[in-house]
Protein backbone atom coordinates (compact mmCIF):
# COMPACT_ATOMS: atom_id res chain seq x y z
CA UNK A 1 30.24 -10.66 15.44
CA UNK A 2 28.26 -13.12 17.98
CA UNK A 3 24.49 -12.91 18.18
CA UNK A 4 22.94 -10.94 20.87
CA UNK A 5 22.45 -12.81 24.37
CA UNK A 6 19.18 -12.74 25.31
CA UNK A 7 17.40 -12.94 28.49
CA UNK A 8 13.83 -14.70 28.81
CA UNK A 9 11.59 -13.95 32.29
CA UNK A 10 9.24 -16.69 32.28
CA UNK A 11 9.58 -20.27 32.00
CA UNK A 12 6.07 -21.00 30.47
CA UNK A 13 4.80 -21.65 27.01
CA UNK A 14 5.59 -18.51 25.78
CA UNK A 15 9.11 -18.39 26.77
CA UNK A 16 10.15 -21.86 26.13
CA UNK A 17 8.59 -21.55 22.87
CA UNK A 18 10.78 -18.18 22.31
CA UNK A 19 13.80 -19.90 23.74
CA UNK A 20 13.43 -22.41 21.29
CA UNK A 21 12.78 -20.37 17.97
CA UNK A 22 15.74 -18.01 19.48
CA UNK A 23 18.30 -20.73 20.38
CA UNK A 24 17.81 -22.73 17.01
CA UNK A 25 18.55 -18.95 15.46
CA UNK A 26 21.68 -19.08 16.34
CA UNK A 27 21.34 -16.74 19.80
CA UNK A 28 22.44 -17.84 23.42
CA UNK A 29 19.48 -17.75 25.23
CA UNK A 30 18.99 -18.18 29.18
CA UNK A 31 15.80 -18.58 30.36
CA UNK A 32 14.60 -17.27 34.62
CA UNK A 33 11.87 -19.11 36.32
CA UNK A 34 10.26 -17.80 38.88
CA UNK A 35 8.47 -20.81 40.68
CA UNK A 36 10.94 -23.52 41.74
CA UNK A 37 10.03 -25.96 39.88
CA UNK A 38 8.55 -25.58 35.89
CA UNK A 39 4.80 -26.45 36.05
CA UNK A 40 1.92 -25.29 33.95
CA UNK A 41 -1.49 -24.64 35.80
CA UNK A 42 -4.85 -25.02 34.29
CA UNK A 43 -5.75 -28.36 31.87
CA UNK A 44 -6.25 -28.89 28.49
CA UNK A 45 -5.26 -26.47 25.59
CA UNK A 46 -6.45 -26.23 21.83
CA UNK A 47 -3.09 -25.75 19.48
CA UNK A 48 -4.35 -24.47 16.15
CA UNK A 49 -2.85 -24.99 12.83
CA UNK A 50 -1.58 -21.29 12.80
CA UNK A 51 0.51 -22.80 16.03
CA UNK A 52 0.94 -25.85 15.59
CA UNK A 53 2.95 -25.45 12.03
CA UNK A 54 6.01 -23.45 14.21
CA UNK A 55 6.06 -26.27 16.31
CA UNK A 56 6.10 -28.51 13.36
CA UNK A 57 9.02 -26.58 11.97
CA UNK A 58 10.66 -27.37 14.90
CA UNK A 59 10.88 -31.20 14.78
CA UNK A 60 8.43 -31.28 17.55
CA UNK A 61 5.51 -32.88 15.96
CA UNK A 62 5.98 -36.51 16.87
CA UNK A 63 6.36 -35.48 20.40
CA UNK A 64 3.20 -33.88 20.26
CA UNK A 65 1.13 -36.69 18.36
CA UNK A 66 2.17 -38.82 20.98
CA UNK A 67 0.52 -36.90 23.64
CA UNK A 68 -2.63 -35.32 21.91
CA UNK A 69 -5.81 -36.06 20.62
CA UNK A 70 -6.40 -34.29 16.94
CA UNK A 71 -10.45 -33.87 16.64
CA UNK A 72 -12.70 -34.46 13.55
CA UNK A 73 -14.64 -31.70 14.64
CA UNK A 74 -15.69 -28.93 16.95
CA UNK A 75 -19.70 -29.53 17.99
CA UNK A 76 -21.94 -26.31 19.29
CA UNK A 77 -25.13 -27.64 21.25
CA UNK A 78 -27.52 -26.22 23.75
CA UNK A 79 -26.40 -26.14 27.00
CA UNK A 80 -29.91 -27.11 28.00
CA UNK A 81 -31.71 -29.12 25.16
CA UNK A 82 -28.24 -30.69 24.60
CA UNK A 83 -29.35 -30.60 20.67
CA UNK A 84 -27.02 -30.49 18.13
CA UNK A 85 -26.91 -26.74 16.92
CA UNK A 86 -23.83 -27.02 13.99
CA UNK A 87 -20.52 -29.28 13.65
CA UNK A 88 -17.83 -27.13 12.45
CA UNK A 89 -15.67 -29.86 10.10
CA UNK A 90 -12.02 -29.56 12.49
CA UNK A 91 -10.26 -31.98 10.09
CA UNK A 92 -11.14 -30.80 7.09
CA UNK A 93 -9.98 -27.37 8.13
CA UNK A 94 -6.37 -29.01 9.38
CA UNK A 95 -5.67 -30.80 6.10
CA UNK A 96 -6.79 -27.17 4.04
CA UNK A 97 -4.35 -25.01 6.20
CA UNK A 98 -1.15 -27.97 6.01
CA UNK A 99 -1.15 -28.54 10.19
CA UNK A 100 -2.76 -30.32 12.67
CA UNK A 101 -5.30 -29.00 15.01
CA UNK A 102 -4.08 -30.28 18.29
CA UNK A 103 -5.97 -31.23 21.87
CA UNK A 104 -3.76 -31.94 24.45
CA UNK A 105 -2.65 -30.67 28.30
CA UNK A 106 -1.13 -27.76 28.69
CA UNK A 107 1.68 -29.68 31.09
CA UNK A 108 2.19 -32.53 28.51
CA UNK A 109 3.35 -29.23 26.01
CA UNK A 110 5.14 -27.90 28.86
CA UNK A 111 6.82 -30.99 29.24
CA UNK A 112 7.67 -31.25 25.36
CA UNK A 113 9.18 -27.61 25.01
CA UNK A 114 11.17 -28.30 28.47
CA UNK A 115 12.97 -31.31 27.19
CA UNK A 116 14.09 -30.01 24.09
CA UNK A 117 15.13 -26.74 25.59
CA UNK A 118 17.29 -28.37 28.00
CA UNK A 119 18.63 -30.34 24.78
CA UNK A 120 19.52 -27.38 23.17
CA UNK A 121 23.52 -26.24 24.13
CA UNK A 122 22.00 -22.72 23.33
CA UNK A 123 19.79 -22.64 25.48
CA UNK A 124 20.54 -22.31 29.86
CA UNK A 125 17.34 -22.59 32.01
CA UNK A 126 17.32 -21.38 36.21
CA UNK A 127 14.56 -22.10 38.14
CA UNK A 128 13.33 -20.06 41.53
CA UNK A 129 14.86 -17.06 39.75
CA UNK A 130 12.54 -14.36 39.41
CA UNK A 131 13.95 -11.24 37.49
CA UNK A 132 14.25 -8.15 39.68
CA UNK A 133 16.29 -4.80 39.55
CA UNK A 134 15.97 -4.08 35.88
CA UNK A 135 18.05 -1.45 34.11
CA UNK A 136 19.32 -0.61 30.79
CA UNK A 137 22.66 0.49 29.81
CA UNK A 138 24.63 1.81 26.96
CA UNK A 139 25.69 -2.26 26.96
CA UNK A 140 22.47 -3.93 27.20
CA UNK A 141 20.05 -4.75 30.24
CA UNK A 142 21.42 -5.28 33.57
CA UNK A 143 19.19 -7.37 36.37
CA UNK A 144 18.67 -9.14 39.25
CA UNK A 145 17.84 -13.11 38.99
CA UNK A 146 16.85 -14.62 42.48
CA UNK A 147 19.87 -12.78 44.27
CA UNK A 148 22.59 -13.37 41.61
CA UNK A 149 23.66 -9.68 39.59
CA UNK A 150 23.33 -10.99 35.21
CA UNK A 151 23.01 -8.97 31.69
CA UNK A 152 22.10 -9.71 28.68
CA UNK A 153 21.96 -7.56 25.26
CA UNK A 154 18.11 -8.43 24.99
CA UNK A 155 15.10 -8.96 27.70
CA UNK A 156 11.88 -10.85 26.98
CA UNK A 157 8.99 -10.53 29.40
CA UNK A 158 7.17 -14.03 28.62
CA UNK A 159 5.64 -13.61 32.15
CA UNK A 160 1.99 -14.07 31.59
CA UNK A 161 -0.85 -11.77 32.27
CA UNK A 162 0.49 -10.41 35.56
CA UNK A 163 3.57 -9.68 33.96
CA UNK A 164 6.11 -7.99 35.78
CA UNK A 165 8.36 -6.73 33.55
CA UNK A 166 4.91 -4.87 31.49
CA UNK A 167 5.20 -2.39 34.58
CA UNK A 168 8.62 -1.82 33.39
CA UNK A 169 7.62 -0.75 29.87
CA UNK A 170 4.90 1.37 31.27
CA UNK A 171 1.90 -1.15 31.25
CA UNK A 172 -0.79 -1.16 33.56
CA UNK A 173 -2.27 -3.92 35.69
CA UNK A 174 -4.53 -6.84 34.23
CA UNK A 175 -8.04 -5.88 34.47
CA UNK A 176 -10.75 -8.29 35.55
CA UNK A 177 -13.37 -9.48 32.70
CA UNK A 178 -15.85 -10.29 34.43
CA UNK A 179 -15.86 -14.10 34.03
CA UNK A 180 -14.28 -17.46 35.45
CA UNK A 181 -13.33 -20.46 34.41
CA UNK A 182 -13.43 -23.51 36.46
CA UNK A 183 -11.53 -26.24 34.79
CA UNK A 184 -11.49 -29.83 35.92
CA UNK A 185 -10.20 -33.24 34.07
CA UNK A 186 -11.61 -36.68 34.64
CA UNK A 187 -10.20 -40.20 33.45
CA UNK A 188 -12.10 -40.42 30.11
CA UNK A 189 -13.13 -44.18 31.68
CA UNK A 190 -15.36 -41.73 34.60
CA UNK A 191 -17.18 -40.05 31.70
CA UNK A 192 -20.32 -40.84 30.47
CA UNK A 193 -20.07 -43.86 28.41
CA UNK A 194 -21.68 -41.85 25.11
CA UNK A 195 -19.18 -38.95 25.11
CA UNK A 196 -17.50 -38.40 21.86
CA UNK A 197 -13.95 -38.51 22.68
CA UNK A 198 -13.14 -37.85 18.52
CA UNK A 199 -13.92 -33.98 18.78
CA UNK A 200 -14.57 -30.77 21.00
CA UNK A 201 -18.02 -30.16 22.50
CA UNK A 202 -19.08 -26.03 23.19
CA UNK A 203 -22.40 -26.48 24.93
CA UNK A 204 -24.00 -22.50 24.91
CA UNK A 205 -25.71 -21.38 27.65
CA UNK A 206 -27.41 -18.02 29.52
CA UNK A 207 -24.10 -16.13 30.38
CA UNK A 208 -21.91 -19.36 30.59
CA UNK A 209 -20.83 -22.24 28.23
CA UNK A 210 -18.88 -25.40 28.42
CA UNK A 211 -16.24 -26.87 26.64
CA UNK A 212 -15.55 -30.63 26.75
CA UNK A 213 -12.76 -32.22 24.82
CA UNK A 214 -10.32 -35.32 24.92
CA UNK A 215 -6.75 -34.70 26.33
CA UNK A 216 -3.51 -37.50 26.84
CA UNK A 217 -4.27 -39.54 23.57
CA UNK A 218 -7.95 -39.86 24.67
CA UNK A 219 -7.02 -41.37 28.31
CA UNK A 220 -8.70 -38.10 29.96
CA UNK A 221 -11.30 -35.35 29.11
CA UNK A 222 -11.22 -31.49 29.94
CA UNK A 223 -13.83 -29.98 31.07
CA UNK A 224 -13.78 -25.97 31.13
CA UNK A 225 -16.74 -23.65 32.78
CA UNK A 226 -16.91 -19.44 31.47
CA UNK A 227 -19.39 -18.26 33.84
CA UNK A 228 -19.87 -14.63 34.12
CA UNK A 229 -19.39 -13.40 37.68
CA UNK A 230 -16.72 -10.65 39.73
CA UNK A 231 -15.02 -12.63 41.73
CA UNK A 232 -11.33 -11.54 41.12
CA UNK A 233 -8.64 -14.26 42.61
CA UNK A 234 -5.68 -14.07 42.09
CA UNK A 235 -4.50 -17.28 42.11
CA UNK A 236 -4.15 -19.62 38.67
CA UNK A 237 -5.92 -22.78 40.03
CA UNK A 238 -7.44 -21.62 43.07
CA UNK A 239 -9.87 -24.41 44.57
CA UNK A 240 -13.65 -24.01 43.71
CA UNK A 241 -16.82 -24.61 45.43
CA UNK A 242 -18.89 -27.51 43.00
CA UNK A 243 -21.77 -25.52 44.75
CA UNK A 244 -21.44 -22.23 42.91
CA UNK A 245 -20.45 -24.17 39.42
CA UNK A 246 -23.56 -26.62 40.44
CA UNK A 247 -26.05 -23.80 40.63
CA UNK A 248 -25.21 -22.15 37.66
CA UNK A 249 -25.22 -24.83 35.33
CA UNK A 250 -28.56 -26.13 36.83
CA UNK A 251 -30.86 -27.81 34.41
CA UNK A 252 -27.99 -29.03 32.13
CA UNK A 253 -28.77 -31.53 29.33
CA UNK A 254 -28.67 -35.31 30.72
CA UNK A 255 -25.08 -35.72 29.36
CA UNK A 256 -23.72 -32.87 30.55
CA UNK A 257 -25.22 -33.34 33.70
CA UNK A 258 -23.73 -36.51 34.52
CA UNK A 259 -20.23 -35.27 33.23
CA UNK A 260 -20.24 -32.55 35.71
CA UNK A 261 -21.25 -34.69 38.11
CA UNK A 262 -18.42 -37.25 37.52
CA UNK A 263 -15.77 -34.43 38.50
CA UNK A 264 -14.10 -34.58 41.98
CA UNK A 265 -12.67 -31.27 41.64
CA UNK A 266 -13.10 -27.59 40.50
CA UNK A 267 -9.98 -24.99 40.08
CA UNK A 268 -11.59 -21.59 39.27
CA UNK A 269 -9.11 -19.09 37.46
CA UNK A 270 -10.42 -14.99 37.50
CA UNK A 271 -9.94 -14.25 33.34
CA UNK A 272 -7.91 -10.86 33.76
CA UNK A 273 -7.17 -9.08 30.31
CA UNK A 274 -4.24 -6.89 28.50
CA UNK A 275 -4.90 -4.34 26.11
CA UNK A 276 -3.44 -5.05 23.26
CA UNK A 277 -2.47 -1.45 22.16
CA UNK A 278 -0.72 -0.82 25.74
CA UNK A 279 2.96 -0.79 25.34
CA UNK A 280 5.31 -3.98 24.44
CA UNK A 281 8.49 -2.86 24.38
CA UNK A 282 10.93 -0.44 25.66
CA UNK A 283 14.36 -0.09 24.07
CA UNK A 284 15.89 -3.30 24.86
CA UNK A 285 13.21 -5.23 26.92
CA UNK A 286 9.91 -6.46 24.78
CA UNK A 287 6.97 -8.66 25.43
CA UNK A 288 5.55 -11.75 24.61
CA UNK A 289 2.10 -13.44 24.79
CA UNK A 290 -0.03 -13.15 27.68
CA UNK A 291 1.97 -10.36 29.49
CA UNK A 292 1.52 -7.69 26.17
CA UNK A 293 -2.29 -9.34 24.95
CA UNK A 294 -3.86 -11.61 27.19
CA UNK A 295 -7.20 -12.27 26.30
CA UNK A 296 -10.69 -14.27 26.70
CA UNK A 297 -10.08 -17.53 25.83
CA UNK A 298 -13.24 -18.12 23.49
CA UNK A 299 -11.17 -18.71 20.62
CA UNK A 300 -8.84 -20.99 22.53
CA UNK A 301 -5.86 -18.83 20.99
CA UNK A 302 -3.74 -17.59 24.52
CA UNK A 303 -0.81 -19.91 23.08
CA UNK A 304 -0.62 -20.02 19.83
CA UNK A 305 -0.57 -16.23 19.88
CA UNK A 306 2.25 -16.64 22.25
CA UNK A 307 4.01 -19.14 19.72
CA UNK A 308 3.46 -16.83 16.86
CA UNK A 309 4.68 -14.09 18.71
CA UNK A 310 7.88 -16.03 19.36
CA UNK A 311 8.13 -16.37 15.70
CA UNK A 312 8.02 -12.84 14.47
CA UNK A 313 10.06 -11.97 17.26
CA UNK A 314 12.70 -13.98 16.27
CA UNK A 315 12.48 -13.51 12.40
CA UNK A 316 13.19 -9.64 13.42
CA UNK A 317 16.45 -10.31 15.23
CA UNK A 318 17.27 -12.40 12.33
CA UNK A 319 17.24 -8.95 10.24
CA UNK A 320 20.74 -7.72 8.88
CA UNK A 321 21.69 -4.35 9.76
CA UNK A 322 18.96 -3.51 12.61
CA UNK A 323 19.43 -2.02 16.10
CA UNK A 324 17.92 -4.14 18.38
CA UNK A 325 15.92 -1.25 19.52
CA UNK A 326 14.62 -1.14 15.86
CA UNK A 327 14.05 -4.74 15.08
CA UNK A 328 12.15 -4.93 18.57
CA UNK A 329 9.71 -2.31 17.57
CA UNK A 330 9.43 -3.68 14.04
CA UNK A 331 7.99 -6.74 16.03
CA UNK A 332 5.88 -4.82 17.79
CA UNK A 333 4.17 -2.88 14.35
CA UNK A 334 3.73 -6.23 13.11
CA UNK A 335 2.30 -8.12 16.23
CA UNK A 336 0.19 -5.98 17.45
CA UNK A 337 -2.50 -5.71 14.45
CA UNK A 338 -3.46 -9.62 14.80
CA UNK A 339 -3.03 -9.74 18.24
CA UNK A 340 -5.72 -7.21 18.28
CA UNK A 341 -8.20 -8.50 16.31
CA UNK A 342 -7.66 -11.90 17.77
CA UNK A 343 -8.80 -9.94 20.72
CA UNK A 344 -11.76 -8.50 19.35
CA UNK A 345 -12.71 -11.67 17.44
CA UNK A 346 -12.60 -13.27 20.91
CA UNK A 347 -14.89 -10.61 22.59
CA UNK A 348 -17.39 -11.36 19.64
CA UNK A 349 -17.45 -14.91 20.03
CA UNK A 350 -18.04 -14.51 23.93
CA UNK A 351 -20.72 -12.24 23.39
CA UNK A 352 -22.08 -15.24 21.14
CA UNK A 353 -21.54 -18.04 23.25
CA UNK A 354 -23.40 -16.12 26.44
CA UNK A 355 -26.55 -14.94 24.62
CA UNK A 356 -29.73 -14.36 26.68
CA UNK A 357 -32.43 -17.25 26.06
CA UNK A 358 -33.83 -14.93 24.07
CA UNK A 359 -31.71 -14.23 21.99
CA UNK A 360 -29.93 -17.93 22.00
CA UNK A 361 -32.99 -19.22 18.49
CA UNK A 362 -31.46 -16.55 16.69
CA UNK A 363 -28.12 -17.18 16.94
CA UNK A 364 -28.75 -20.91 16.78
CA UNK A 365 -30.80 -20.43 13.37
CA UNK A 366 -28.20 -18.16 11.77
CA UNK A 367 -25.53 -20.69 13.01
CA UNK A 368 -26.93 -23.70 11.47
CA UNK A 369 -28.31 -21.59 8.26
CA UNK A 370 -24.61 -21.35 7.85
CA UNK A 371 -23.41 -24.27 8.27
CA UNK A 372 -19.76 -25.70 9.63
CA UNK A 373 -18.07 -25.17 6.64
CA UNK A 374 -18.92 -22.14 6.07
CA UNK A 375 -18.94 -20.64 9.77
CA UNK A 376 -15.24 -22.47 10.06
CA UNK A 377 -14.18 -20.56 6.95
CA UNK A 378 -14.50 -17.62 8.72
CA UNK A 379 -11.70 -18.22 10.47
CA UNK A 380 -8.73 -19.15 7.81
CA UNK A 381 -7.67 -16.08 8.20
CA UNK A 382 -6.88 -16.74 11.92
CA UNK A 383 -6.07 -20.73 11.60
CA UNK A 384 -4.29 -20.35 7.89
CA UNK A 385 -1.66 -17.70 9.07
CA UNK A 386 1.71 -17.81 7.98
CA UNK A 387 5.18 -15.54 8.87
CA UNK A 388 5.75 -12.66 6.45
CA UNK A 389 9.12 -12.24 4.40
């Protein structure tokens, strides 16, 4: 008996990566595109070890060593004073959990999943075909795909956090957070000439923090803003005003200072949220990354939860004897436990990051009381995960 066909909506991370796991599964996958063209908004992306191993497993390391920076370190400092607060040890983390820790642009991965996908004979991509007119049927799921009539035995919403096909499992909207980012990149030759291009900077401010690290092999650096404010756009990269970002991150330390003033161009990006316990699947249709669990980005872990997602996902297809219906939901049991506390690990670390000046000695105390190591540690069980049996 042939392997299920299976239908992808969304032609980002999260459903290239799925189209990949899938296709070298054995399944005939076809992946629908929305947009024209494939393109990833935004900048720069952190890929974890807990990621970066399933796209090990799939032979595309090299690809991505050519194209990313992998940093000694992650560095918390005072928005302000600029002061060193704690180095968490990056490196030493990679070589305990047996994967890289990754820096690199989110379209240079794009770019990387997109070539191997259209290597694959499993795998069929169509751009400016967004997935309408969904129905299921004793023989699968029917739809629409731009204005041609297709089915497939399984449908995967990987598209992002205002998901369409969520609506169709009974998922609500995205809801607002309450906080931006406005993300820029500069030629790493425009940066301030003592930048440390070798690891990722978090300076920690009053209800905002910035995060500086080296993309494309150290050639540029990406510079993200979290501010806390309501604006709500709806658009990935729309265009921001350096007046607004200016103004709130007033009184910056010297280096910082002159960084942000070395861009030549803010997009600002309204960070909407999923509940993860909202539903991911409906008999033959399930979700995937951003559209079932999008979530604050302070643990920089929007893709590899998409990539791990892909993983289980395809691991429960793999499963002799199960319904699809079944093997979806099993996905869905397991998933939906770490994408929560992801989640809620994020929220913590936000609520961190953004703590009143008064509050800000504490935390920076405790933090270097700590230690790297030890504050780092806290994490294996996020960057040292591994797929079940």
């Amino acid at each position: 008996m042939s392997e299920p066909a299976i239908a992808i909506a969304g032609g980002g991370i999260a459903g290239l990566s799925a189209a990949l796991l899938l296709a070298r599964a054995g399944f005939p996958v076809r992946v629908f595109e929305r947009a024209e063209r494939f393109s990833e908004v935004g900048a720069g992306l952190q890929l974890s070890p807990n990621a970066g191993r399933i796209l090990d497993h799939l032979g595309l390391g090299p690809a991505l060593d050519a194209v990313a920076v992998r940093p000694e370190a992650i560095e918390m400092r005072g928005l302000q004073s600029g002061r060193l607060i704690v180095a968490l040890p990056l490196a030493a983390a990679a070589r305990r959990h047996g994967a890289p820790y990754r820096l690199l642009h989110r379209a240079d991965l794009l770019a990387i999943l997109l070539e191997a996908a259209g290597a694959d004979p499993n795998i069929a991509i169509s751009a400016g075909a967004p997935i309408t007119a969904v129905s299921e049927t004793a023989e699968g799921v029917r739809f629409s795909a731009g204005a041609n009539p297709e089915r497939a035995d399984i449908l995967i919403g990987a598209d992002g956090v205002r998901s369409a096909l969520r609506r169709l499992v009974g998922g609500g909207p995205a809801e607002p957070t309450g906080r931006t980012a406005w993300r820029a990149t500069i030629a790493a030759e425009a940066a301030p000439a003592d930048l440390p291009l070798d690891r990722v900077t978090v300076y920690l401010g009053d209800r905002s923090h910035v995060v500086v690290y080296p993309i494309r092999s150290g050639s540029a650096v990406n510079v993200v803003a979290i501010i806390e404010e309501d604006w709500q756009g709806e658009g990935w990269a729309e265009p921001g005003d350096t007046s607004v970002i200016l103004s709130r991150l007033r009184g910056a330390a010297a280096e910082l200072e002159a960084l942000i003033g070395a861009v030549d161009g803010w997009t600002r990006w309204c960070l909407c949220g999923v509940d993860p316990g909202g539903p991911w699947q409906r008999g033959r249709i399930a979700l995937v990354g951003d559209a079932c669990h999008a979530m604050l980005p302070f643990l920089a872990q929007g893709a590899a939860m998409a990539i791990e997602d892909a993983a289980v996902l395809t691991r429960m297809l793999l499963r002799p004897g199960l319904p699809v219906e079944v093997a979806l939901a099993r996905y869905v049991t397991e998933r939906r436990p770490r994408a929560t506390r992801v989640a809620q690990a994020a929220r913590q670390s936000g609520a961190i990051y953004h703590m009143s000046p008064l509050a800000a000695p504490f935390r920076d105390a405790t933090m270097r009381t700590l230690g790297g190591e030890r504050l780092l540690a806290r994490y294996d069980w996020l960057y040292g995960w591994k797929q079940g049996g």
